[in-house]
C-alpha atoms as a PDB file:
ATOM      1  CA  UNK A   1     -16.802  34.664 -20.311  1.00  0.00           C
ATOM      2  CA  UNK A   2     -13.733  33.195 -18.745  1.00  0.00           C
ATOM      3  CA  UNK A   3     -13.899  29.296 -17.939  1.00  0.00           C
ATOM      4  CA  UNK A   4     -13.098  28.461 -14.837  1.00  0.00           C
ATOM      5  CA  UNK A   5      -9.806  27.416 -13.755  1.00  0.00           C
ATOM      6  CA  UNK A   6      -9.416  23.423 -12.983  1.00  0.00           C
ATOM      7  CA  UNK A   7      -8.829  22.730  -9.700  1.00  0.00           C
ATOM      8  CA  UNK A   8      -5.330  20.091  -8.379  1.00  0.00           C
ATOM      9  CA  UNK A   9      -6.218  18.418  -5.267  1.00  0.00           C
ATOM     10  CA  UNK A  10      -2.998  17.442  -2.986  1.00  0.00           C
ATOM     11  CA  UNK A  11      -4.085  14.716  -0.526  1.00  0.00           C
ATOM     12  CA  UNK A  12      -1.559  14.281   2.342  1.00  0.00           C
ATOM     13  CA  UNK A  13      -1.937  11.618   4.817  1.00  0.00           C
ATOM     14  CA  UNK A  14      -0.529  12.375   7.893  1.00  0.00           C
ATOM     15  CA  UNK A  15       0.425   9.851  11.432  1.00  0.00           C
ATOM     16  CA  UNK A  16       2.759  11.913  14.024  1.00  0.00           C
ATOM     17  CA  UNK A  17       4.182  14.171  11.729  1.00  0.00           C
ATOM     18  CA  UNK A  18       4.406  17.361  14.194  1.00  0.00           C
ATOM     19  CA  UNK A  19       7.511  18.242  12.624  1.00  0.00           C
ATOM     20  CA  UNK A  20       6.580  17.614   8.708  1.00  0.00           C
ATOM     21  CA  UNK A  21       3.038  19.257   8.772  1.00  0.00           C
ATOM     22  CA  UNK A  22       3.643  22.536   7.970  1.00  0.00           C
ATOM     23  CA  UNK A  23       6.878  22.244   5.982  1.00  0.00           C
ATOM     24  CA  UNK A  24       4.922  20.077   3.684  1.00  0.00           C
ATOM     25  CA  UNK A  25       1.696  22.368   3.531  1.00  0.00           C
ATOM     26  CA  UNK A  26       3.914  25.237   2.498  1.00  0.00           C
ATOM     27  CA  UNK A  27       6.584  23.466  -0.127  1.00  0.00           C
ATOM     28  CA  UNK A  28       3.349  22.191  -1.297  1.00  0.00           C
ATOM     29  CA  UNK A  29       1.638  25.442  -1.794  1.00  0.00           C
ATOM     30  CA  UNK A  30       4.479  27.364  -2.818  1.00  0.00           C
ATOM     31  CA  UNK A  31       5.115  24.958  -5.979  1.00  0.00           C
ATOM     32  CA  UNK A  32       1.426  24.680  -6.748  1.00  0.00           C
ATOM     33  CA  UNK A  33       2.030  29.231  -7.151  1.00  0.00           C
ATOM     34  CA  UNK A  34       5.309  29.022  -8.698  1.00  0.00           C
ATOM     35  CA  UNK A  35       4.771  26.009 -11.168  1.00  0.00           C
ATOM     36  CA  UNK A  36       0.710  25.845 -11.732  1.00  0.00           C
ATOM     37  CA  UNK A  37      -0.372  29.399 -11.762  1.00  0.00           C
ATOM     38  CA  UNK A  38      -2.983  28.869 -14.221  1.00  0.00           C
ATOM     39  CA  UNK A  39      -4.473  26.529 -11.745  1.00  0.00           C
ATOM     40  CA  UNK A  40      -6.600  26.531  -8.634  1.00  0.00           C
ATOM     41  CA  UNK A  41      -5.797  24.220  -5.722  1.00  0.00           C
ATOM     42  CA  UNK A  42      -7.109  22.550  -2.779  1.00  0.00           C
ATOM     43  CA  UNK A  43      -4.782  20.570  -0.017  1.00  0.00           C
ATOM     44  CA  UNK A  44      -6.837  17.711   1.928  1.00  0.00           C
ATOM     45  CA  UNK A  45      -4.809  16.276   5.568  1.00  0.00           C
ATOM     46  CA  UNK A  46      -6.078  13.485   6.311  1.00  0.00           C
ATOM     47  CA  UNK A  47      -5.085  12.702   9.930  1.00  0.00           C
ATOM     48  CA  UNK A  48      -4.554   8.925  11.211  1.00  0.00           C
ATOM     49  CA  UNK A  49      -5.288   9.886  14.642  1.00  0.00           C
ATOM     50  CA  UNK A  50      -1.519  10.912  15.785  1.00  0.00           C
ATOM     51  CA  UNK A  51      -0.897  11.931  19.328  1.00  0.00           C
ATOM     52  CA  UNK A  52       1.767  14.541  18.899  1.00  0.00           C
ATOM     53  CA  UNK A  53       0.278  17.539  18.149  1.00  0.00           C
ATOM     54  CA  UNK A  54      -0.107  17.166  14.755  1.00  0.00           C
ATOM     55  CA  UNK A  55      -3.594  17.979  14.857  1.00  0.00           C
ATOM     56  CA  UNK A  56      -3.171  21.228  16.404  1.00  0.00           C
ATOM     57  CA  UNK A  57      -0.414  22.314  13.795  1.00  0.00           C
ATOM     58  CA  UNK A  58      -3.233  21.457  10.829  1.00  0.00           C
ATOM     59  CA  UNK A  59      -6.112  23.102  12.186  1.00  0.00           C
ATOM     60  CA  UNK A  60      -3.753  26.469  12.817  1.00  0.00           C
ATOM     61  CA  UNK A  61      -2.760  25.748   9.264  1.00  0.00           C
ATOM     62  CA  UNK A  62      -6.561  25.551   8.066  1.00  0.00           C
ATOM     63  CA  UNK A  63      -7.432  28.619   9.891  1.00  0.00           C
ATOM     64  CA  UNK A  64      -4.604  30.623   7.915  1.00  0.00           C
ATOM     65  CA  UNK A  65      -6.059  29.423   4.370  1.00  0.00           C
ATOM     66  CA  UNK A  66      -9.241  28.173   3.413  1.00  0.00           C
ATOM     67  CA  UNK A  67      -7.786  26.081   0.241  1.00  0.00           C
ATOM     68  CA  UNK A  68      -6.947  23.309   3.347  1.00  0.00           C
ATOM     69  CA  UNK A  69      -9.167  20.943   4.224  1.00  0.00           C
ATOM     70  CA  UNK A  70      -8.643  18.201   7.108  1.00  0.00           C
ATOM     71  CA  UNK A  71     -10.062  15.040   7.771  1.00  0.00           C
ATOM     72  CA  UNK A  72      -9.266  13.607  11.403  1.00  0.00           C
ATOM     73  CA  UNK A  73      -9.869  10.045  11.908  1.00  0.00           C
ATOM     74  CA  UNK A  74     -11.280   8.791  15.544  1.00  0.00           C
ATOM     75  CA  UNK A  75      -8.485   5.948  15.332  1.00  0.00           C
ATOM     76  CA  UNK A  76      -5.766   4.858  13.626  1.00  0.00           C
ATOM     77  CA  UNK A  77      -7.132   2.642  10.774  1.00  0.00           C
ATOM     78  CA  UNK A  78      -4.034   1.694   9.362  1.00  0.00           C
ATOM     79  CA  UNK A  79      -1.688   2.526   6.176  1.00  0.00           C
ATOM     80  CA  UNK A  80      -4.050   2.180   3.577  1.00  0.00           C
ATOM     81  CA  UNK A  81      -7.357   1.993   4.523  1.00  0.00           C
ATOM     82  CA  UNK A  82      -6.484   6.043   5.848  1.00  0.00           C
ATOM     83  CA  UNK A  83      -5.210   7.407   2.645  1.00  0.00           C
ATOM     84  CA  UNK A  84      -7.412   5.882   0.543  1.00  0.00           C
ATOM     85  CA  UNK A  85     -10.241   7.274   1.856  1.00  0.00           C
ATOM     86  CA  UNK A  86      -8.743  10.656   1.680  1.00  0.00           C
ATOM     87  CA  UNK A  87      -8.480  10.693  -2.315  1.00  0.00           C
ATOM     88  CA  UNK A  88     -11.714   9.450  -2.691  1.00  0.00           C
ATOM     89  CA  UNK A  89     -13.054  12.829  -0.508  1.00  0.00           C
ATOM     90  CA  UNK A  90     -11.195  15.336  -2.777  1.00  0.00           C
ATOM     91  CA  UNK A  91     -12.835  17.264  -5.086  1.00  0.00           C
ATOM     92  CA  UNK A  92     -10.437  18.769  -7.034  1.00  0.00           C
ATOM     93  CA  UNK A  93     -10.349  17.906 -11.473  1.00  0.00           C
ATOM     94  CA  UNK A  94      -7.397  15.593 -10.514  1.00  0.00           C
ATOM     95  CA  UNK A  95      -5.669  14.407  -6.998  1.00  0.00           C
ATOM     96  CA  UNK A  96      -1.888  14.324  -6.219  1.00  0.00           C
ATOM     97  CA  UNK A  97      -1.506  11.874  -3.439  1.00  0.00           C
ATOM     98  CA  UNK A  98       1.648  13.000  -1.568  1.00  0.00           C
ATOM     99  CA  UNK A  99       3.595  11.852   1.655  1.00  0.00           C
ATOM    100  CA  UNK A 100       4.067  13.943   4.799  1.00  0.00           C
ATOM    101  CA  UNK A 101       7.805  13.151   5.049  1.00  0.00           C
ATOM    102  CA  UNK A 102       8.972  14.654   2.232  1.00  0.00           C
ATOM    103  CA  UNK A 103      10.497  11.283   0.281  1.00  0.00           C
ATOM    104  CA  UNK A 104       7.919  12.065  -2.030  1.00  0.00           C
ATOM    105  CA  UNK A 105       9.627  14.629  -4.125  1.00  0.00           C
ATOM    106  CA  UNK A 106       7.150  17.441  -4.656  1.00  0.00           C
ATOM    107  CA  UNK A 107       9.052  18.589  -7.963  1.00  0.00           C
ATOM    108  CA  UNK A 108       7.570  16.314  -9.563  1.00  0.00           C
ATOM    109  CA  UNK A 109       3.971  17.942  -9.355  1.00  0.00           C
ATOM    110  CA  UNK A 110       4.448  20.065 -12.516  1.00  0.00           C
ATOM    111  CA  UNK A 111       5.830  17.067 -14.233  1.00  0.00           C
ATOM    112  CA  UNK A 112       2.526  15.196 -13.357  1.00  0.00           C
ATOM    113  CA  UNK A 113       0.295  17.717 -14.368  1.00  0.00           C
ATOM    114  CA  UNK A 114       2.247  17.863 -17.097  1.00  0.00           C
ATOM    115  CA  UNK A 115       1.721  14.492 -18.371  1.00  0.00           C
ATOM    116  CA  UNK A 116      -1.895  14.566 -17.330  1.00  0.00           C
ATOM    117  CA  UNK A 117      -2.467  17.541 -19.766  1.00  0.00           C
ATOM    118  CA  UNK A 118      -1.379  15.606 -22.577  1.00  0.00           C
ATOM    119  CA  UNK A 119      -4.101  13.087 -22.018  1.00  0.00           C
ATOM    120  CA  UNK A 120      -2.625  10.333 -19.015  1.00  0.00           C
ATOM    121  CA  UNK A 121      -5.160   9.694 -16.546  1.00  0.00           C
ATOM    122  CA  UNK A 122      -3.150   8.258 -14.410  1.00  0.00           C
ATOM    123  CA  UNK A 123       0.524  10.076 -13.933  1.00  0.00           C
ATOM    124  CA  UNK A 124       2.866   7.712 -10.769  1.00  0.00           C
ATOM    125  CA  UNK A 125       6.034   8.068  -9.330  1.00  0.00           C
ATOM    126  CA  UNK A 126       8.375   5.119  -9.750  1.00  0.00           C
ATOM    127  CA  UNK A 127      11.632   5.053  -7.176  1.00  0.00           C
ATOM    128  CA  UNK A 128      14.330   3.643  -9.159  1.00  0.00           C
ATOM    129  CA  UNK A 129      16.849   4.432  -6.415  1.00  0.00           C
ATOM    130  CA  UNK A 130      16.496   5.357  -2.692  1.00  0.00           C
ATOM    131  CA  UNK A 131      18.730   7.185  -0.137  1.00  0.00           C
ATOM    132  CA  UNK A 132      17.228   5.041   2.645  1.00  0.00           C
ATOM    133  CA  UNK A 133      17.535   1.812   4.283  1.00  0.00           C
ATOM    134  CA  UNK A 134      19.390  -0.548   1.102  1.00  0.00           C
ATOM    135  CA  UNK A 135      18.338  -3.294   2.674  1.00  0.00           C
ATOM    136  CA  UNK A 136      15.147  -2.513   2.724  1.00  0.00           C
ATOM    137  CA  UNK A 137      14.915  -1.278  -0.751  1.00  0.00           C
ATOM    138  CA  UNK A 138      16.765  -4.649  -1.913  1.00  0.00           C
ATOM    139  CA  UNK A 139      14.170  -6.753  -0.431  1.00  0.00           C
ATOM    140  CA  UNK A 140      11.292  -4.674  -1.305  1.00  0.00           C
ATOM    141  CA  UNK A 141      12.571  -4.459  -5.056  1.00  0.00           C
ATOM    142  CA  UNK A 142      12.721  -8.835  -4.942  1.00  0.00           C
ATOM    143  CA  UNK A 143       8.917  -8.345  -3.374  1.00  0.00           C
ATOM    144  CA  UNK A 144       8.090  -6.710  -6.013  1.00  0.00           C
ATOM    145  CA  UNK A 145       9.906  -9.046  -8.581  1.00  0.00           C
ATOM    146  CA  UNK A 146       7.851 -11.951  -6.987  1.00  0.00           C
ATOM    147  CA  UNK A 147       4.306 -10.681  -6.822  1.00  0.00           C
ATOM    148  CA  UNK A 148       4.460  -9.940 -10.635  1.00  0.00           C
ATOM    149  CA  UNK A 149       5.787 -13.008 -11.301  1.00  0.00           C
ATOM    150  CA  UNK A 150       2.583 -14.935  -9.429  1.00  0.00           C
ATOM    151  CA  UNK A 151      -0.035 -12.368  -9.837  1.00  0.00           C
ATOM    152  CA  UNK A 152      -2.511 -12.436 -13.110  1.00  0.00           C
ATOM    153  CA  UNK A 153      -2.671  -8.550 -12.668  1.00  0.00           C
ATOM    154  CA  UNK A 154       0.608  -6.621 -13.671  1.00  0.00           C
ATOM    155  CA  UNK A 155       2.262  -4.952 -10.568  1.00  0.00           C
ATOM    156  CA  UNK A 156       4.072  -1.958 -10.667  1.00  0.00           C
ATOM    157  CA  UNK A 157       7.728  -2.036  -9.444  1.00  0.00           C
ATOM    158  CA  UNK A 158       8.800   0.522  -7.014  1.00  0.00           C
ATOM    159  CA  UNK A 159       5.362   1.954  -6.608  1.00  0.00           C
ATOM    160  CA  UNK A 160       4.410   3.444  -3.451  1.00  0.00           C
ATOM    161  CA  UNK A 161       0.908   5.515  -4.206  1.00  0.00           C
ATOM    162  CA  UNK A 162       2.459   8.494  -5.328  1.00  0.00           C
ATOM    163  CA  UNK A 163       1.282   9.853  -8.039  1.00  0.00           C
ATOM    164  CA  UNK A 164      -1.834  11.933 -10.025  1.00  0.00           C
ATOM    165  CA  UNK A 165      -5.288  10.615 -10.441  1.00  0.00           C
ATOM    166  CA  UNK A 166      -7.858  11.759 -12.818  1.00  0.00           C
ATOM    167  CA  UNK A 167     -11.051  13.015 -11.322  1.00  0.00           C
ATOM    168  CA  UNK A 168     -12.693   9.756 -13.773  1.00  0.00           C
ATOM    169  CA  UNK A 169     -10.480   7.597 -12.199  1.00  0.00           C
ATOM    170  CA  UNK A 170     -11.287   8.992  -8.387  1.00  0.00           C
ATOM    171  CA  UNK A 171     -14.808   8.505  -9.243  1.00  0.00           C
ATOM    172  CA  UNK A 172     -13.782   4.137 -10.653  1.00  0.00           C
ATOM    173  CA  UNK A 173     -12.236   3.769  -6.896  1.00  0.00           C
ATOM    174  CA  UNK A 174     -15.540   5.652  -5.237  1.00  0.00           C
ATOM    175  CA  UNK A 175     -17.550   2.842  -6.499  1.00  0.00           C
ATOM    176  CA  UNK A 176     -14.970  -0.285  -5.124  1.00  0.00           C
ATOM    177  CA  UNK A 177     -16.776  -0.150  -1.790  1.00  0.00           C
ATOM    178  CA  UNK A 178     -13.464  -2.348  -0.914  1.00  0.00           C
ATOM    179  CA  UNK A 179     -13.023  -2.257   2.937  1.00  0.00           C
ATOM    180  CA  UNK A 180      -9.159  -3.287   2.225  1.00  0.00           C
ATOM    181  CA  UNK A 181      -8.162  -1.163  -0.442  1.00  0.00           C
ATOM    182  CA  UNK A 182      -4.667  -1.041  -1.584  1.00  0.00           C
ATOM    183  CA  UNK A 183      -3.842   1.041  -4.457  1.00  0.00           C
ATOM    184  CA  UNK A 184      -0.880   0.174  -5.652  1.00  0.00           C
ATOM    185  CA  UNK A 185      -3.030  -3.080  -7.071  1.00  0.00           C
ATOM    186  CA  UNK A 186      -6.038  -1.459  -7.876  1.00  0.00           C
ATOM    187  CA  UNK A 187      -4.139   1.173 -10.224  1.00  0.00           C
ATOM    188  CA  UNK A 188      -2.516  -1.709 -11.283  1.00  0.00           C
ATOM    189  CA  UNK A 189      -5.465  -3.676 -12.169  1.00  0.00           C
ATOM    190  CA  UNK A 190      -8.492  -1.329 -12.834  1.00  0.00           C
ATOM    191  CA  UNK A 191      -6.522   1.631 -13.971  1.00  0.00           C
ATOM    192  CA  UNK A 192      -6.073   3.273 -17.687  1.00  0.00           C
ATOM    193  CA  UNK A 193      -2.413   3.655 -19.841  1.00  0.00           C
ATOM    194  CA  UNK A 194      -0.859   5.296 -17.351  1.00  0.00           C
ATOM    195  CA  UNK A 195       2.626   6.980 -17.734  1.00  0.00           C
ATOM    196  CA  UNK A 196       5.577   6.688 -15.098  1.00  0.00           C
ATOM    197  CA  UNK A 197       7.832   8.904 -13.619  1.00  0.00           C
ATOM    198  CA  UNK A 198      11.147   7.718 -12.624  1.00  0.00           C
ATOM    199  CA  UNK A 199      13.085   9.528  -9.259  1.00  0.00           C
ATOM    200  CA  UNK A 200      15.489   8.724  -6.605  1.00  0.00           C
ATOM    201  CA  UNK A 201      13.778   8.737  -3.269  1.00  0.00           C
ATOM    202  CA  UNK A 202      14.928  11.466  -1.353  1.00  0.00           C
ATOM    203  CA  UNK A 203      15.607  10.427   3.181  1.00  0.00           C
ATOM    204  CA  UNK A 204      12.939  11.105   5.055  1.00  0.00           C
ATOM    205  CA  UNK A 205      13.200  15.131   6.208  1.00  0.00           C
ATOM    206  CA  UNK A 206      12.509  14.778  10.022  1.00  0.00           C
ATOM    207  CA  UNK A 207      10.994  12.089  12.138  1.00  0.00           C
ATOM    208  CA  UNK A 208      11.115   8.272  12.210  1.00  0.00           C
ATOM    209  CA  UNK A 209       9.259   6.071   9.832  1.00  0.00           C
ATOM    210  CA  UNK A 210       6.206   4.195  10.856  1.00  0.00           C
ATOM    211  CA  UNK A 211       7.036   1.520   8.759  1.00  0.00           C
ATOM    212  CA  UNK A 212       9.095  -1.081  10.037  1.00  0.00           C
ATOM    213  CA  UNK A 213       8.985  -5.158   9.639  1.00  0.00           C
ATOM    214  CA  UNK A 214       5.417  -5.973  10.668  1.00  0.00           C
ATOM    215  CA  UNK A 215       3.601  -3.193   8.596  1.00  0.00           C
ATOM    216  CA  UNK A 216       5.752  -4.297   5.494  1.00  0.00           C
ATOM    217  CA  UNK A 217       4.468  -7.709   6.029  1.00  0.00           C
ATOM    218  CA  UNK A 218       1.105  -6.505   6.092  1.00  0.00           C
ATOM    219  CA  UNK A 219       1.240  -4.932   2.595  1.00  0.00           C
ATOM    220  CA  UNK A 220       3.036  -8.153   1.384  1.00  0.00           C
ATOM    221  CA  UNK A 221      -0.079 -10.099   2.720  1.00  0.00           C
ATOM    222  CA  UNK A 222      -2.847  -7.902   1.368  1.00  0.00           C
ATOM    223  CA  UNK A 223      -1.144  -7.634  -1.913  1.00  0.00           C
ATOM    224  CA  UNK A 224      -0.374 -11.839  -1.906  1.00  0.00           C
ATOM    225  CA  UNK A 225      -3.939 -12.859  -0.734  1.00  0.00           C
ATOM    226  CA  UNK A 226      -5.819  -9.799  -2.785  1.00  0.00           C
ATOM    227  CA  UNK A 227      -4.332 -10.610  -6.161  1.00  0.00           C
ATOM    228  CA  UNK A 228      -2.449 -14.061  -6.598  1.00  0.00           C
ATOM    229  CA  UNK A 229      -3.311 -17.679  -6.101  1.00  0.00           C
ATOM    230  CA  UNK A 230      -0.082 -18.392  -5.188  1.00  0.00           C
ATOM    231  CA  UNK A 231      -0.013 -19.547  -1.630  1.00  0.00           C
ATOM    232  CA  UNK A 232      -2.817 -21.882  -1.827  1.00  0.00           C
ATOM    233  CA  UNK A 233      -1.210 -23.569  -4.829  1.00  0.00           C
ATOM    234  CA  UNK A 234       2.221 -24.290  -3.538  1.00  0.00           C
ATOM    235  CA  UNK A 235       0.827 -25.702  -0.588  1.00  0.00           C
ATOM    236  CA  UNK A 236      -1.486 -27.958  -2.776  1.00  0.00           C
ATOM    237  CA  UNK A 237       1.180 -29.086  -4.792  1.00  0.00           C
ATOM    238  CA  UNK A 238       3.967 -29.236  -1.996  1.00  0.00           C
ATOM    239  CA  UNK A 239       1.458 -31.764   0.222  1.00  0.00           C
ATOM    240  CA  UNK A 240       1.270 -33.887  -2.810  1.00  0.00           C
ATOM    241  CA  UNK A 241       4.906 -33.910  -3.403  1.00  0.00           C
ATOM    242  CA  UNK A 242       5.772 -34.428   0.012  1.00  0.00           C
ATOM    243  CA  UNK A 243       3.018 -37.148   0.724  1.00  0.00           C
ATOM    244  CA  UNK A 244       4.499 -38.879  -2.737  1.00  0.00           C
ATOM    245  CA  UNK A 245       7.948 -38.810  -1.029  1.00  0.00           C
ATOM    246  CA  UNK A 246       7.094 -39.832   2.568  1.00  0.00           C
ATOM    247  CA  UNK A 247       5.195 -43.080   0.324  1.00  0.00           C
ATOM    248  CA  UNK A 248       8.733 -43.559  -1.111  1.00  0.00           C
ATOM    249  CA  UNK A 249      10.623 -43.565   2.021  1.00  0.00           C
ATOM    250  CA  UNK A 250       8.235 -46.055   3.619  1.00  0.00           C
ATOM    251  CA  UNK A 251       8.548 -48.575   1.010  1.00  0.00           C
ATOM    252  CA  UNK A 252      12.040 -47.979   1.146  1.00  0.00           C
ATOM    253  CA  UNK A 253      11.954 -48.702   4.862  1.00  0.00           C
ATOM    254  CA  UNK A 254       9.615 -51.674   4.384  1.00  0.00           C
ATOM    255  CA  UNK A 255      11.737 -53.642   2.032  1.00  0.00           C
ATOM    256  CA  UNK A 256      15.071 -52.855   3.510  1.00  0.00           C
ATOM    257  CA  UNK A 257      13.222 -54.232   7.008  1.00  0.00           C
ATOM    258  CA  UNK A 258      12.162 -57.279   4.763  1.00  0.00           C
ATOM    259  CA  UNK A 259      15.261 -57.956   3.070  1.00  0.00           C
ATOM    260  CA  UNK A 260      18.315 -56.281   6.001  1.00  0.00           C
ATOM    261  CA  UNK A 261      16.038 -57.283   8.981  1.00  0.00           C
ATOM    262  CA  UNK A 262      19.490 -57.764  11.346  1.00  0.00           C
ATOM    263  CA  UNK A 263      21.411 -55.280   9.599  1.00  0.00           C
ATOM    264  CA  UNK A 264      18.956 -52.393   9.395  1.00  0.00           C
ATOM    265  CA  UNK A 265      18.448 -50.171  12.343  1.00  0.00           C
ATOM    266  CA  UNK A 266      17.885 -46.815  11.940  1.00  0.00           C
ATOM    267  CA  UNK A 267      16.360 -46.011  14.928  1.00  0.00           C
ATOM    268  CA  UNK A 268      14.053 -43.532  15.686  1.00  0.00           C
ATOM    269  CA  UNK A 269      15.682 -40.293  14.128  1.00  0.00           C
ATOM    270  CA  UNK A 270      13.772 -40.764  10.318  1.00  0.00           C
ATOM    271  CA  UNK A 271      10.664 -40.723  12.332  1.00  0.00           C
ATOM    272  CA  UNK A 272      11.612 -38.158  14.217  1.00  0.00           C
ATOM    273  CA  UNK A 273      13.218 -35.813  11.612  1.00  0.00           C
ATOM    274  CA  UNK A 274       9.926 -36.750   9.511  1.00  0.00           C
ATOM    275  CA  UNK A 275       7.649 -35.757  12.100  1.00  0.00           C
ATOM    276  CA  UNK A 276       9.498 -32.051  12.997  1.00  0.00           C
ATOM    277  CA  UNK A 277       9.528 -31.675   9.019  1.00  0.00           C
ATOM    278  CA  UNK A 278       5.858 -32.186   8.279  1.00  0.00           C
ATOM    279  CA  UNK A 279       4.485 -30.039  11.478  1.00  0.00           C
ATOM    280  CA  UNK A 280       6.743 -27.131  10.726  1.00  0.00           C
ATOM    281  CA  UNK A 281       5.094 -27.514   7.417  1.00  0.00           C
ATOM    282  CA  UNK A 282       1.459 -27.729   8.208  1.00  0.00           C
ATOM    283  CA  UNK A 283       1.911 -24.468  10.976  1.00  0.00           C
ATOM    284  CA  UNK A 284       3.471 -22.331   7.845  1.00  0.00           C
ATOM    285  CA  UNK A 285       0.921 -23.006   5.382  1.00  0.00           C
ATOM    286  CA  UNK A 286      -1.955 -22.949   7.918  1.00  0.00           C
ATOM    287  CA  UNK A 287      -0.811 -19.504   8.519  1.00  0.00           C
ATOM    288  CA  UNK A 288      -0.859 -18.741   5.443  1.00  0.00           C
ATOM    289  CA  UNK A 289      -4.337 -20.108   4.666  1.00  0.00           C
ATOM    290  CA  UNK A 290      -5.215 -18.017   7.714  1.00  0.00           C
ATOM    291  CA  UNK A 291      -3.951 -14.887   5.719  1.00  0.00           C
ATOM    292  CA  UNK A 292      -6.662 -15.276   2.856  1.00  0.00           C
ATOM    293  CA  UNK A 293      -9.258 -16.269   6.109  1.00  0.00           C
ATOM    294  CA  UNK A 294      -8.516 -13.231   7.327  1.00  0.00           C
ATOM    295  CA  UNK A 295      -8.799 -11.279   4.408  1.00  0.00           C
ATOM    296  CA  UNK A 296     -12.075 -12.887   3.055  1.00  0.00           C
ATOM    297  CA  UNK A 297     -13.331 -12.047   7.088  1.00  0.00           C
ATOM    298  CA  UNK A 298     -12.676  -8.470   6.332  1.00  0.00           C
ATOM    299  CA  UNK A 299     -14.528  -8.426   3.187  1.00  0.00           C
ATOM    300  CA  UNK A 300     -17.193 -10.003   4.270  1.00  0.00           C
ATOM    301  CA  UNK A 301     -18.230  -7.628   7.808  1.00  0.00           C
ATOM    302  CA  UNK A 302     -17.982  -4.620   5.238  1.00  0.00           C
ATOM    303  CA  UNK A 303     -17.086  -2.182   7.901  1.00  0.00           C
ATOM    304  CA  UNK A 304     -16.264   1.385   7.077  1.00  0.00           C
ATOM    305  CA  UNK A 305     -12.825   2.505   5.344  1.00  0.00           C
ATOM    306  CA  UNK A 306     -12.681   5.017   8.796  1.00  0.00           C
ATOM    307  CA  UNK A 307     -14.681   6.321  10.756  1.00  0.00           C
ATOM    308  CA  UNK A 308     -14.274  10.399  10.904  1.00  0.00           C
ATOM    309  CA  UNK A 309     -13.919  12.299  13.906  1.00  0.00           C
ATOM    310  CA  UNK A 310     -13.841  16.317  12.131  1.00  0.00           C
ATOM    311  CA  UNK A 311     -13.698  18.008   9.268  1.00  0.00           C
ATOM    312  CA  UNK A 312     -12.389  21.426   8.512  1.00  0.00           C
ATOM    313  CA  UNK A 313     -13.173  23.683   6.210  1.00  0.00           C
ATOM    314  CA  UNK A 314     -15.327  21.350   4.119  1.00  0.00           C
ATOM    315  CA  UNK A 315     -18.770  23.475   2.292  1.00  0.00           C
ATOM    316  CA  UNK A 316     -21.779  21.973   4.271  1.00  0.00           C
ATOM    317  CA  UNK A 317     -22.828  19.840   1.081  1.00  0.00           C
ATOM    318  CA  UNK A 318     -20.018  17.838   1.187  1.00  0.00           C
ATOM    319  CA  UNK A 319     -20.709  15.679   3.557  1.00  0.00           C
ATOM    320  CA  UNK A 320     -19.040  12.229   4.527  1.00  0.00           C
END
């Protein structure tokens, strides 16, 4: 009796990518033949709620072959909260988390699998160039520089999400119950030796990115206030250093008014310069202390990772 074959799971998340959908669905399938044949394979879409026909272009695609599944979300519940919750519904012996918009090279899913059959349990992608924005990958690459410097747990440079996941380590992130997941730290943090892939990210095959300045600043955030100390420290220690210089500079002002009573006028701008100073200060680190507010308020209401509107092509046991 033959065993049976294991089965790769390819989870693509997917936000108005009409014109990506299909192209990745097929380059996806057509390596999975060429370079896994001794494999079976399921592909999960897991649908962020876009509005330009994506939708329409998965279902077609799930009609055409039962090996894809599709989740569709009732809103948009952001950039990680979506994908996350996608790997955690696959079913498949391992999962291949891959992006829409083809900067995710999907080569390298032979070299994963490769790596996973000699015992890695966790096989990433790690960009060590990029044929996009080099501003963006400058600042993203000192981000990352940063965050390992203050964070306890090691972060992984250049580290997106792409990558293979064992179905033991699928089932480690099933039991988080985290209602802000971000992956990145928690493979980081909670995963096994894992071994890394190095590759030049490739531009983005058609569309526009959804990223842009705010949603980076978001992952920054959740990353800063999920793992690191950091911000609460410097502003502890920066309030005592600045409230042990403001004490110098008013003695300094008291005896030279003592001693240079005629001779000393200053005038008003020390006070003034003092006060701009300390309430641009207090507004940047109150904002920041809002950050880990806001992050503790998330944890703490527990609300769903998303809430689903469909599912395609899922067997009736396999429920949400």
């Amino acid at each position: 009796m033959t065993e049976p074959k294991k089965v790769i799971s390819v989870m693509i998340p997917t936000y108005n990518e009409r014109m990506n959908a299909r192209p990745i669905y097929e380059a996806v399938r057509d390596e999975l033949k060429k370079s896994c044949p001794a494999y079976d394979y399921e592909i999960l879409f897991i649908d962020n709620k876009s509005t330009d026909g994506t939708r329409e272009i998965i279902r077609g695609i799930c009609a055409e072959d039962k090996r894809v599944k599709a989740i569709f979300n009732t809103k948009n519940f952001g950039q990680f909260n979506s994908p996350f919750y996608g790997l955690i519904h696959t079913g498949g012996d391992c999962t291949i988390t891959i992006c829409a918009d083809f900067q995710d090279p999907v080569e390298l899913i032979p070299r994963f699998v490769e790596e996973w059959e000699k015992g890695y349990k966790i096989v990433i992608g790690r960009k060590t160039k990029s044929r996009e924005n080099r501003l963006v990958y400058f600042l993203r690459g000192c981000y990352y520089r940063i965050i390992r410097k203050m964070s306890t747990v090691e972060m992984i440079e250049q580290f997106t999400g792409f990558g293979l996941y064992d179905r033991s380590f699928v089932d480690t992130m099933r039991q988080l119950h985290d209602p802000t997941p971000f992956i990145r730290g928690i493979v980081a943090e909670l995963g096994p030796e894992r071994k890394e892939i190095e590759y030049e990210q490739p531009r983005r095959r058609a569309g526009k990115t959804h990223n842009n300045w705010y949603t980076l600043f978001d992952a920054a955030m959740l990353s800063f206030t999920s793992y690191t100390k950091v911000g609460m420290r410097v502003a502890e220690f920066f309030g005592f250093g600045v409230a042990f210089v403001s004490f110098l500079f008013g003695l300094f002002f008291l005896v030279a008014k003592l001693l240079f009573w005629d001779k000393f006028a200053a005038g008003y701008a020390p006070t003034m310069i003092a006060v701009f100073f300390m309430g641009g200060v207090q507004l940047a680190f109150l904002g920041f202390l809002g950050e880990y507010i806001m992050a503790i308020n998330t944890r703490v209401m527990d609300r769903p990772l998303v809430v689903e509107e469909e599912r395609i092509n899922f067997d009736p046991e396999e429920t949400a």
